[in-house]
C-alpha atoms as a PDB file:
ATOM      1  CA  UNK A   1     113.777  93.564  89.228  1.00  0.00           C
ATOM      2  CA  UNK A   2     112.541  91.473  91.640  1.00  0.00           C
ATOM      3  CA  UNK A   3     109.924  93.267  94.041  1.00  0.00           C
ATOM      4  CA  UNK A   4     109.499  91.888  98.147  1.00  0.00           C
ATOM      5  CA  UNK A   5     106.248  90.425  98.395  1.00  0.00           C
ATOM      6  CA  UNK A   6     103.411  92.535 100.148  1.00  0.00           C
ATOM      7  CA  UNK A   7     102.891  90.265 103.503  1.00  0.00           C
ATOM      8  CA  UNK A   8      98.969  89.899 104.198  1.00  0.00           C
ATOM      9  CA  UNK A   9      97.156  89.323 107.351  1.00  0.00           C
ATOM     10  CA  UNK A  10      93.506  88.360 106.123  1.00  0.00           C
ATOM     11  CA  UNK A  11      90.744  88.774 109.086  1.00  0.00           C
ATOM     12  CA  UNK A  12      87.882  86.877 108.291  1.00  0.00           C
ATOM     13  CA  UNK A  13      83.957  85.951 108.917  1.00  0.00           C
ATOM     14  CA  UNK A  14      83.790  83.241 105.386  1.00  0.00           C
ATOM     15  CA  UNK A  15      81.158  80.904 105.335  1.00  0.00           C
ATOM     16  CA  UNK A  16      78.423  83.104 105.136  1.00  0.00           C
ATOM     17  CA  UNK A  17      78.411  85.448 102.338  1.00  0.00           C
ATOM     18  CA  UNK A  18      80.114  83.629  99.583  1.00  0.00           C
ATOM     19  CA  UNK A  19      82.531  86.893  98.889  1.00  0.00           C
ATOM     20  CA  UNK A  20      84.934  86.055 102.130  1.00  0.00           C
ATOM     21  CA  UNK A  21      86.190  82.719 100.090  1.00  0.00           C
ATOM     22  CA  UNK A  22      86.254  84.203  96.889  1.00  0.00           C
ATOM     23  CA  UNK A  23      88.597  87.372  98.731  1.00  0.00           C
ATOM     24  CA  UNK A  24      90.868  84.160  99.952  1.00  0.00           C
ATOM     25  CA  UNK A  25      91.239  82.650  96.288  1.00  0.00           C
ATOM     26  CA  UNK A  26      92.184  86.111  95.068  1.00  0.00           C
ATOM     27  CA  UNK A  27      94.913  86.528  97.846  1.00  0.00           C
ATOM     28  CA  UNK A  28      95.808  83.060  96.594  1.00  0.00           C
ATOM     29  CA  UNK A  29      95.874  83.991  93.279  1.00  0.00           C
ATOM     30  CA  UNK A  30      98.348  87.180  93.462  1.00  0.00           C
ATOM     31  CA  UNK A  31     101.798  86.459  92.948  1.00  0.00           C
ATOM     32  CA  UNK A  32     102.548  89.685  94.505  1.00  0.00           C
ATOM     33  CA  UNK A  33     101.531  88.226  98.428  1.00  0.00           C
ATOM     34  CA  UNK A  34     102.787  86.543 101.330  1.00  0.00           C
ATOM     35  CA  UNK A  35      99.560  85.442 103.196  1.00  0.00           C
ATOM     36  CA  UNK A  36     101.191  85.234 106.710  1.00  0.00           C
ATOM     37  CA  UNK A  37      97.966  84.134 107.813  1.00  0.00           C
ATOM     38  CA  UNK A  38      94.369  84.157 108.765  1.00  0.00           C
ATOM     39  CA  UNK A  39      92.371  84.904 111.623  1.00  0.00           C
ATOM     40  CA  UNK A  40      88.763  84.279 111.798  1.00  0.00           C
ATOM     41  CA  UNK A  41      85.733  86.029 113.927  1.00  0.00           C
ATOM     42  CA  UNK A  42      82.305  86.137 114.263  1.00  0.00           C
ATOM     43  CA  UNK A  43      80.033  83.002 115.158  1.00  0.00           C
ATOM     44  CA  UNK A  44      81.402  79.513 114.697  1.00  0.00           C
ATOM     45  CA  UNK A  45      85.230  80.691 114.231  1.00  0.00           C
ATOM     46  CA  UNK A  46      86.349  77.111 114.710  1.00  0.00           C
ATOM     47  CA  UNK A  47      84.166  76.397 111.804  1.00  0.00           C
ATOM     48  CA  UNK A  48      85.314  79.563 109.561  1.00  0.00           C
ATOM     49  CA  UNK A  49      88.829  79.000 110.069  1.00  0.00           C
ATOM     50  CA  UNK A  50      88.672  74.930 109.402  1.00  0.00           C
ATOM     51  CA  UNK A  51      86.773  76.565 106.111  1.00  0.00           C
ATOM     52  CA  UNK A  52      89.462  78.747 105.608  1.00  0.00           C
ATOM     53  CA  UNK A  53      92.411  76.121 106.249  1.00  0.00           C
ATOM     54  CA  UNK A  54      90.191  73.943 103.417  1.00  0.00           C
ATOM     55  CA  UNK A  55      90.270  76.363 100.373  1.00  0.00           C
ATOM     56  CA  UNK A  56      93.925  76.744 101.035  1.00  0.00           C
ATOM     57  CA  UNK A  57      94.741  73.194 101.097  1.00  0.00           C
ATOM     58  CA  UNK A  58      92.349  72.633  97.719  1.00  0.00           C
ATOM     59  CA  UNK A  59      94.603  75.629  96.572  1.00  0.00           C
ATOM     60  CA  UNK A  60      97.539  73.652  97.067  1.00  0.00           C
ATOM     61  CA  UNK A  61      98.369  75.762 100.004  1.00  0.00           C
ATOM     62  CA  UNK A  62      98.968  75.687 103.185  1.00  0.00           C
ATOM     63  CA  UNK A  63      97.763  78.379 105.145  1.00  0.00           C
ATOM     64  CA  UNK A  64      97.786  79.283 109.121  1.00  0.00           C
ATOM     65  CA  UNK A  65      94.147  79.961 110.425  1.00  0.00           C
ATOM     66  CA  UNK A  66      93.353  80.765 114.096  1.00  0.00           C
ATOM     67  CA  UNK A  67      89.865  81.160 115.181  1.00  0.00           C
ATOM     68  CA  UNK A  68      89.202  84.373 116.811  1.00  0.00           C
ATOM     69  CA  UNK A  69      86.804  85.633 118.505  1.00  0.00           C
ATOM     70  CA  UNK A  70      83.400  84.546 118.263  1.00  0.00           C
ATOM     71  CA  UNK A  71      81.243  87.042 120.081  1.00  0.00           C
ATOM     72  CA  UNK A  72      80.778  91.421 119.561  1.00  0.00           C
ATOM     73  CA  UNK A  73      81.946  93.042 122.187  1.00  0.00           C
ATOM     74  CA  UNK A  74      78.817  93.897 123.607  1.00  0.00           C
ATOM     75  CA  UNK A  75      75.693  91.222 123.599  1.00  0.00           C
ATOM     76  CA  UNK A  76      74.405  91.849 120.433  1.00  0.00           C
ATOM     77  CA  UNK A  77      73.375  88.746 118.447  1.00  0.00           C
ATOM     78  CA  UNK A  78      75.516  87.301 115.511  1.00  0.00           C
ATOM     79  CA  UNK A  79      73.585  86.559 112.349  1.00  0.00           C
ATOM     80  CA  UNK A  80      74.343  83.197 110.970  1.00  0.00           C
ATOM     81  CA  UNK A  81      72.880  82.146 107.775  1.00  0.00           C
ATOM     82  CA  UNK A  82      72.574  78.568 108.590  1.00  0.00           C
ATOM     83  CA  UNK A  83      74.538  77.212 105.407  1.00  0.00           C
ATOM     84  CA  UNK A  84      78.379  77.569 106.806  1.00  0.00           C
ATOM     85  CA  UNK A  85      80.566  74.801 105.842  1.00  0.00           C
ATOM     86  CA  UNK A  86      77.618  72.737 104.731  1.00  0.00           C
ATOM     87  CA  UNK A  87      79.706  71.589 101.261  1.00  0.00           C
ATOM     88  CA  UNK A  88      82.106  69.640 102.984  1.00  0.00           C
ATOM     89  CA  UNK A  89      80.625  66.408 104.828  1.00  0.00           C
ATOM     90  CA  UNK A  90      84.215  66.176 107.158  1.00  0.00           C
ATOM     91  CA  UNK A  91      84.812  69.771 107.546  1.00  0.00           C
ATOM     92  CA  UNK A  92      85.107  68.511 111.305  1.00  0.00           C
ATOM     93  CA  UNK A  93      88.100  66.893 110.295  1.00  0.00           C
ATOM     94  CA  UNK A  94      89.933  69.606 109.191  1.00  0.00           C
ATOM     95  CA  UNK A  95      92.605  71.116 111.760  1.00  0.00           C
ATOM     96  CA  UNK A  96      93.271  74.677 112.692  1.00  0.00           C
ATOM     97  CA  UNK A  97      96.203  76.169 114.393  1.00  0.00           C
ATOM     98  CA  UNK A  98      96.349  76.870 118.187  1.00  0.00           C
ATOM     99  CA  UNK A  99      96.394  80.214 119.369  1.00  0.00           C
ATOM    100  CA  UNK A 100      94.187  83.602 120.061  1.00  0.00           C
ATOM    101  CA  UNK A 101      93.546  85.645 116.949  1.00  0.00           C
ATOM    102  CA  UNK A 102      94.225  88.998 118.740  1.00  0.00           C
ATOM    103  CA  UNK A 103      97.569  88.096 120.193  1.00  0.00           C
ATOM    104  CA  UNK A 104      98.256  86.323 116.800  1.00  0.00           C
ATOM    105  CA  UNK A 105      97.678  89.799 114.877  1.00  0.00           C
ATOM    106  CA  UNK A 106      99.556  91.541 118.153  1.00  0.00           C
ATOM    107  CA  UNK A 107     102.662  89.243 117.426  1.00  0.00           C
ATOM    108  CA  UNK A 108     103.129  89.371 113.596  1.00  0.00           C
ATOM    109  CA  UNK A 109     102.986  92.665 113.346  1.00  0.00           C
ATOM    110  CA  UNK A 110     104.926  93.789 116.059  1.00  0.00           C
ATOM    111  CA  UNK A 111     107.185  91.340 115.086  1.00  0.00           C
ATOM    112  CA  UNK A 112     107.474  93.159 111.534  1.00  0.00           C
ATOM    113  CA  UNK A 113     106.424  97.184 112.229  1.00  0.00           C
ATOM    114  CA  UNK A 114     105.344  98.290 108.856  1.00  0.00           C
ATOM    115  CA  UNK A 115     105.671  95.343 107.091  1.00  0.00           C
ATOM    116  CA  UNK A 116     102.472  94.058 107.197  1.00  0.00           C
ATOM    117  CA  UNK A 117      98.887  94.502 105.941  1.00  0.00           C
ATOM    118  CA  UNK A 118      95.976  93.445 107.740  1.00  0.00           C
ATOM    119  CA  UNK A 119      92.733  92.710 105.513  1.00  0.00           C
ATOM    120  CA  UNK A 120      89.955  92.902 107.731  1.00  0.00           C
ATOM    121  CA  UNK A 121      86.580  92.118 105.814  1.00  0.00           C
ATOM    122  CA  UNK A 122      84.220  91.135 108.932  1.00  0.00           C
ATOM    123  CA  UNK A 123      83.297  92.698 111.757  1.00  0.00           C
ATOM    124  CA  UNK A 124      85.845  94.297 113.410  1.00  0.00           C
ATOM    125  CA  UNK A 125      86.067  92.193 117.004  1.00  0.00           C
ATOM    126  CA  UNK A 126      89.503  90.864 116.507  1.00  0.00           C
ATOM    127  CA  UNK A 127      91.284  93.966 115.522  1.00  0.00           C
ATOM    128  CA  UNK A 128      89.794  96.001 118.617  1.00  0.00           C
ATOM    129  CA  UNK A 129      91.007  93.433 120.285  1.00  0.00           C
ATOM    130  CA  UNK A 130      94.662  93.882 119.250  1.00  0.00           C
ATOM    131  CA  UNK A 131      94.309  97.493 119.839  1.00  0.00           C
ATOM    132  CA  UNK A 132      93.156  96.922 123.349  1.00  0.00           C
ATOM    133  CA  UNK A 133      95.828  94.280 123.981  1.00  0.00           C
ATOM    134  CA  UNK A 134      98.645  96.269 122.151  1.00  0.00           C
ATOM    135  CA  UNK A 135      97.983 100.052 121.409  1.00  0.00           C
ATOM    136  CA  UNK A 136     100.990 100.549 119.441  1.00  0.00           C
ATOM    137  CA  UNK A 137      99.581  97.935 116.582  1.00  0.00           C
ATOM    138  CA  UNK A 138      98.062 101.272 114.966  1.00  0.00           C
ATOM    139  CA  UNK A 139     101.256 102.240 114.601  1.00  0.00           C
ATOM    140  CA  UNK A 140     102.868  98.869 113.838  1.00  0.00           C
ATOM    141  CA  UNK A 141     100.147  98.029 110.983  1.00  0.00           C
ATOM    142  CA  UNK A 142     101.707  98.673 107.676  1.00  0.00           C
ATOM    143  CA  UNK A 143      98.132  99.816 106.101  1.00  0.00           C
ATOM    144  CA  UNK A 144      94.438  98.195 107.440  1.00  0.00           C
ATOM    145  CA  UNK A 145      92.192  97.465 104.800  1.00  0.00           C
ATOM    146  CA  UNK A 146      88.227  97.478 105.823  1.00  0.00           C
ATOM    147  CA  UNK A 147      85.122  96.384 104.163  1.00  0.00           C
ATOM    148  CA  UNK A 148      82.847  97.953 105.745  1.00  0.00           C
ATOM    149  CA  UNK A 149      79.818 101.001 106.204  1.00  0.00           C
ATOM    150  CA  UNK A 150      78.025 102.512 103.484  1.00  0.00           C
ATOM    151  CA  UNK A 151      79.013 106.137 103.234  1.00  0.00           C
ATOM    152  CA  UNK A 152      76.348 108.924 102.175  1.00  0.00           C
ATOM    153  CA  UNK A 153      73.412 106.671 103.270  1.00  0.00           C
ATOM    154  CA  UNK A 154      72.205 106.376 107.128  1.00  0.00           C
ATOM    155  CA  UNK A 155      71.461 102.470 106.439  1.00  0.00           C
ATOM    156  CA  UNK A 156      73.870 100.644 108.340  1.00  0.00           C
ATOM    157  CA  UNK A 157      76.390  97.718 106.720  1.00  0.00           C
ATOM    158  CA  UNK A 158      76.313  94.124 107.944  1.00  0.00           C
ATOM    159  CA  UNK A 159      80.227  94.743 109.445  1.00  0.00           C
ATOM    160  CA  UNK A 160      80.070  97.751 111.244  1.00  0.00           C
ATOM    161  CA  UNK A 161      76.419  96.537 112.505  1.00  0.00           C
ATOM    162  CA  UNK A 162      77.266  93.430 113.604  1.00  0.00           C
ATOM    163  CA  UNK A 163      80.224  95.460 116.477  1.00  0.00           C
ATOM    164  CA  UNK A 164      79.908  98.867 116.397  1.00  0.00           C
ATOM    165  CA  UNK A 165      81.838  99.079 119.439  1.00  0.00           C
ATOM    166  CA  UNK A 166      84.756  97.274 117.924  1.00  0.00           C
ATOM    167  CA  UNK A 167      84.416  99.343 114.661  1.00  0.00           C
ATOM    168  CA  UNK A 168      84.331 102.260 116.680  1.00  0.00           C
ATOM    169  CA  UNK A 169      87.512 101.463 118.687  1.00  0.00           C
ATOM    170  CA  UNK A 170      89.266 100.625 115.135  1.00  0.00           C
ATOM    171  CA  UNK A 171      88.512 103.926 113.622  1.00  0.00           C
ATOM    172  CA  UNK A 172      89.534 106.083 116.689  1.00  0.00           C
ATOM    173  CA  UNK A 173      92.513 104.518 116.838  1.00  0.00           C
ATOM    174  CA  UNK A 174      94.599 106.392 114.167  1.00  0.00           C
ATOM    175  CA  UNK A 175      95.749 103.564 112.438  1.00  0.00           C
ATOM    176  CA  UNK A 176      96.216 104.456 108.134  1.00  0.00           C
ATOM    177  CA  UNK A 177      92.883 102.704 106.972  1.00  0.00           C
ATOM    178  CA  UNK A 178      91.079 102.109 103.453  1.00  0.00           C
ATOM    179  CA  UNK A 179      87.903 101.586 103.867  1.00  0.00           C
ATOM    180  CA  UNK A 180      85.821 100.276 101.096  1.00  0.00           C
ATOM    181  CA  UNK A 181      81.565 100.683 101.358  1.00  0.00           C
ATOM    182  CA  UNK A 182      79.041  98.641 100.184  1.00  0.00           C
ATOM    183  CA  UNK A 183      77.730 102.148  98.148  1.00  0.00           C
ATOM    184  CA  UNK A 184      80.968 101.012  96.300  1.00  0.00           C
ATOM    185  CA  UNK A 185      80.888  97.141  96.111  1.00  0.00           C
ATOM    186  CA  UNK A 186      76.982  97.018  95.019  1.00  0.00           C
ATOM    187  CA  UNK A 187      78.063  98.149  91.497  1.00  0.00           C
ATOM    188  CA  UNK A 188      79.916  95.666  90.754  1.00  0.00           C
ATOM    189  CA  UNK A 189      78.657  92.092  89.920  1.00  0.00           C
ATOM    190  CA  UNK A 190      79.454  88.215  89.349  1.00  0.00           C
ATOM    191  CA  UNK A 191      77.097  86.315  87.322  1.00  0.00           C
ATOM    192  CA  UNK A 192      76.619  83.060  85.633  1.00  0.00           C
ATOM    193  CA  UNK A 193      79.704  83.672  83.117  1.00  0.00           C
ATOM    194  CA  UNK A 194      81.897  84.525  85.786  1.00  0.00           C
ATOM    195  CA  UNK A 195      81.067  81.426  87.740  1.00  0.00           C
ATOM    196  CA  UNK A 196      81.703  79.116  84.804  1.00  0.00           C
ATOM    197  CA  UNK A 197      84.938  80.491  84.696  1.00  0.00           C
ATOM    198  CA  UNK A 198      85.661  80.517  88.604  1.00  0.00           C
ATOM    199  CA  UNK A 199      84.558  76.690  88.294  1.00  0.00           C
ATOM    200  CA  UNK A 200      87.167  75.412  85.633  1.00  0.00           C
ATOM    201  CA  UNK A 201      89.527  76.450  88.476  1.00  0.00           C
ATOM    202  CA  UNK A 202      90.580  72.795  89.434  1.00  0.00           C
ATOM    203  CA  UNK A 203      89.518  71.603  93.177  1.00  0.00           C
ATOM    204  CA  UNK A 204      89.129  75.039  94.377  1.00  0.00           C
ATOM    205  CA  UNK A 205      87.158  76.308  91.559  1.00  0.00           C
ATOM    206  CA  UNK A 206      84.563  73.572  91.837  1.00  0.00           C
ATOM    207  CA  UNK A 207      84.405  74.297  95.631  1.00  0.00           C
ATOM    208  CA  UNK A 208      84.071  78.117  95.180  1.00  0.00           C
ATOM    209  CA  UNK A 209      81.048  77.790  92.553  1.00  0.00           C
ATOM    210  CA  UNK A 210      79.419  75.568  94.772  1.00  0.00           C
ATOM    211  CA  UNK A 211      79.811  77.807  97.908  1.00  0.00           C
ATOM    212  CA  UNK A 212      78.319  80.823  95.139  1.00  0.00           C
ATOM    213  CA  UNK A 213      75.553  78.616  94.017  1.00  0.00           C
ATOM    214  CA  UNK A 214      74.861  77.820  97.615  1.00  0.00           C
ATOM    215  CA  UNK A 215      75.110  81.842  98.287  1.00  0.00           C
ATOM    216  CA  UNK A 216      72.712  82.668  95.376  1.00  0.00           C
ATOM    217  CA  UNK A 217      70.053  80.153  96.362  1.00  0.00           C
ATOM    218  CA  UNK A 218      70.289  81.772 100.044  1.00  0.00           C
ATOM    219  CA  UNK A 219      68.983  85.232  98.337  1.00  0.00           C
ATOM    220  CA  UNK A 220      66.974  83.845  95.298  1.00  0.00           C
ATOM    221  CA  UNK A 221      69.444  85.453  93.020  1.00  0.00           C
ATOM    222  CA  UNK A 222      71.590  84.690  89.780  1.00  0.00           C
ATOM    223  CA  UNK A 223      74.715  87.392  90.813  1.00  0.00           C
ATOM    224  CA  UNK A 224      76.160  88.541  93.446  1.00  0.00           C
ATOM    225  CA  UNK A 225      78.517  91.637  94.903  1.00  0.00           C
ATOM    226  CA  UNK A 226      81.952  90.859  95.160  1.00  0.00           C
ATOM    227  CA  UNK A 227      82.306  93.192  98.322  1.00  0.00           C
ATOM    228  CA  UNK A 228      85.373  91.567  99.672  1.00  0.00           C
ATOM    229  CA  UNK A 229      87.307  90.661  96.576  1.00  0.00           C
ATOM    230  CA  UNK A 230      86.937  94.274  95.784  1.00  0.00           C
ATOM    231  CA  UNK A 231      88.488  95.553  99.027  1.00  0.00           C
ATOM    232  CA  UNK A 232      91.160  93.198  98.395  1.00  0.00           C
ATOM    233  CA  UNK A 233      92.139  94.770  95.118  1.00  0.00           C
ATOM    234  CA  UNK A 234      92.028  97.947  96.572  1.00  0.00           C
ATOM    235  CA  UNK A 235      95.047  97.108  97.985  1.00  0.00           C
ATOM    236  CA  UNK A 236      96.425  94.901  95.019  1.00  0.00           C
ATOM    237  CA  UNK A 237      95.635  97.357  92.172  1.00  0.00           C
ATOM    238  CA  UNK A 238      95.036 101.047  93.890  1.00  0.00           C
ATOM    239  CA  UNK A 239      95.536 102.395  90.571  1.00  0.00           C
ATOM    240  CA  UNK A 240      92.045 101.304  89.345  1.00  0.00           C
ATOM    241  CA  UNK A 241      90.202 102.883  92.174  1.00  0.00           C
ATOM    242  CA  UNK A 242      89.498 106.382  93.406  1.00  0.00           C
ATOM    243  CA  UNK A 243      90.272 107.038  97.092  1.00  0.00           C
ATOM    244  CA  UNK A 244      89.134 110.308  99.194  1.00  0.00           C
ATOM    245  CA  UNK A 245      91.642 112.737 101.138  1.00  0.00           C
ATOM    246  CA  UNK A 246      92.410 111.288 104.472  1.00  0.00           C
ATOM    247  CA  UNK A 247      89.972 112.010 107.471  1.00  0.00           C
ATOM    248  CA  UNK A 248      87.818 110.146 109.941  1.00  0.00           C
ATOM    249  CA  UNK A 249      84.754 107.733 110.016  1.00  0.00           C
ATOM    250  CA  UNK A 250      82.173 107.469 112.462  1.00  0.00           C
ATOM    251  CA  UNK A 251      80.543 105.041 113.874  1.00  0.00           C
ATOM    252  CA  UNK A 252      77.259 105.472 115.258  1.00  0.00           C
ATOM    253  CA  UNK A 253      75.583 103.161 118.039  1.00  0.00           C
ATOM    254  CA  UNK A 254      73.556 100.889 115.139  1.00  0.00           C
ATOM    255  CA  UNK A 255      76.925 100.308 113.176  1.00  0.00           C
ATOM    256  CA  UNK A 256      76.009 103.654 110.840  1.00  0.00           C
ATOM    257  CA  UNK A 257      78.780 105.066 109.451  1.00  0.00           C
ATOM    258  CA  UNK A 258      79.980 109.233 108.292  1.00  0.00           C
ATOM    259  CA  UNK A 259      83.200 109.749 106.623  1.00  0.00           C
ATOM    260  CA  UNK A 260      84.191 113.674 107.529  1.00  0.00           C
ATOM    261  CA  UNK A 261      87.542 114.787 105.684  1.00  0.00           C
ATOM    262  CA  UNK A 262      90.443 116.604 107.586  1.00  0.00           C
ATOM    263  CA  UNK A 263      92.377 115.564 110.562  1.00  0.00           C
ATOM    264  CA  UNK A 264      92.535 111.830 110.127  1.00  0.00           C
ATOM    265  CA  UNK A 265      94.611 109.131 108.689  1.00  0.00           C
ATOM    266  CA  UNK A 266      91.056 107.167 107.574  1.00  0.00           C
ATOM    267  CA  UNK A 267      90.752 107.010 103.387  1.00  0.00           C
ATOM    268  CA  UNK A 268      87.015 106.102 101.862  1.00  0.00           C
ATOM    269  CA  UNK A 269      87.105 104.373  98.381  1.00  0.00           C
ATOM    270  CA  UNK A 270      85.342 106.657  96.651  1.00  0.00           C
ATOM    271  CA  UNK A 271      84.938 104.769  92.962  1.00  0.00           C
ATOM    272  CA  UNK A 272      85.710 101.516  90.794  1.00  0.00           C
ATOM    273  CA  UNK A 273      84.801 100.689  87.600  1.00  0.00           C
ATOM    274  CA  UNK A 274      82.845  97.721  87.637  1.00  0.00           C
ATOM    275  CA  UNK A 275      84.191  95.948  84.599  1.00  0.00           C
ATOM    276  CA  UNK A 276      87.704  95.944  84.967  1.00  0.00           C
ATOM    277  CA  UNK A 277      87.790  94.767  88.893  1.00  0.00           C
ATOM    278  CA  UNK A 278      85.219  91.828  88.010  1.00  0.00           C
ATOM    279  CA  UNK A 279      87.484  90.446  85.381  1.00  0.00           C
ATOM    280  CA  UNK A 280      90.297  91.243  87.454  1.00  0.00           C
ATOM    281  CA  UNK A 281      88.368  89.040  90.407  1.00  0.00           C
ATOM    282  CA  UNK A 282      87.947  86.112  87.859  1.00  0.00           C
ATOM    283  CA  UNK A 283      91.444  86.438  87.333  1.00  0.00           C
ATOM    284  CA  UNK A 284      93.512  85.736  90.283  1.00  0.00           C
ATOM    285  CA  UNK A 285      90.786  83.366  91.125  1.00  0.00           C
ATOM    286  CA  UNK A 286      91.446  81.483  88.197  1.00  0.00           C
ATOM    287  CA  UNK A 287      95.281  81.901  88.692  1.00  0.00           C
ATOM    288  CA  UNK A 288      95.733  80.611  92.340  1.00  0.00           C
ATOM    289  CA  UNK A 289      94.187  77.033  91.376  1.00  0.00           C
ATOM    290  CA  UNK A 290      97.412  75.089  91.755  1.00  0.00           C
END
């Protein structure tokens, strides 16, 4: 029996941390998706999503990227690590598709009500924006799946952080969510084996362990989390993770986030076992090489 494919919406900030590309490859890599498309946010979004539209094409894909947009919604500054897109020499070259990420989101998935997943694993600027533009995309969005906050520990997450306006407009908006915290992705890990592996990938594996490589010499490290990839097999493989009962999350004014359970239609990830979703990772990685 032949199931309908699960239709993806992937909402991105790759080029900095290396896990946004390797998230890409694993939507690549799953049989089980129809990647309608990608919308990018956060700095340079011409430059993410010409990133973005490159993996796909070395992936023997092609994939519709829009940039989105590139500033929070209030005037906070946006962190930029300094290396994005610095592996390709004629990244410049690459082109993107025309079009405003928020009314892109607004159209699919009204388009499709409850068809379609939207992966959001960067700050949340674009998908406050739909919301703003379109309320009833909370109710049109099949599921939303967030990296983001770090639950049981006042530090603030990158995500949240960097627009805790838009993260707080995405949370009170009663769309179902699954968020994923970095309490959660931090315990699992990618190291030197796995990138041997990644890299026997054809074109897109050699371009993925350079981009780690790249990543690693950023922090001085041999491993790294897999924060995004992880989110994205929350949704691909639910049955390997542990998930609270549905409530809210809370954003506080430096990006800080609370889960409370009750009244709600918010879901933390509340364990994974680190073994099985690394290999699992490596996997589709591996398997969306063309």
């Amino acid at each position: 029996m032949t199931h309908p494919a699960m239709r993806v919406i992937l909402d991105t900030d790759i080029g900095s941390d290396v896990d946004d590309a390797l998230a890409l490859a694993v939507l690549l890599g799953s049989p089980e998706v129809d990647l309608v498309g990608c919308t990018t946010v956060y700095g340079d979004t011409l430059l993410r999503a010409r990133l973005a539209k490159r993996l796909a094409r070395l992936a023997g894909r092609s994939l519709t990227c829009i940039p989105g947009a590139a500033k929070p919604l209030t005037d906070r500054p946006v962190w930029w690590a300094g290396h994005e897109g610095k592996l390709f020499s004629d990244l410049d070259t690459e082109p993107v598709d025309p079009g405003d990420a928020a009314a892109y989101l607004v159209e699919q998935v009204s388009r499709a009500p409850g068809q379609i997943d939207v992966m959001a694993i960067g700050p949340l600027t674009n998908i406050a924006g739909a919301l703003a533009a379109t309320p009833s995309f909370a109710r049109d969005v099949r599921h939303l799946w967030i990296m983001g906050g770090r639950f049981g520990d006042p530090r603030p997450e990158h995500n949240l952080a960097s627009d805790p306006e838009a993260a707080a407009i995405v949370f009170g908006s009663g769309a179902p969510i699954t968020v994923t915290g970095l309490e959660i992705t931090t315990t699992v890990q990618l190291d030197a084996g796995d990138v041997a592996t990644i890299a026997g990938a054809g074109a897109l594996g050699k371009a993925l362990k350079a981009e780690i490589e790249q990543w690693w010499r950023f922090w001085n490290a041999e491993w790294n989390s897999p924060h995004d990839p992880i989110t994205v097999l929350s949704m691909l493989v639910p049955e390997l993770f542990a998930f609270s009962p549905e409530g809210r999350v809370v954003v506080g004014e430096d990006g800080a986030s609370t889960f409370e359970a009750g009244e709600g239609r918010t879901r933390i990830t509340t364990s994974v076992p680190p073994e099985p979703v690394a290999r699992e990772i490596v996997r589709r990685i591996v398997r969306a090489a063309p």
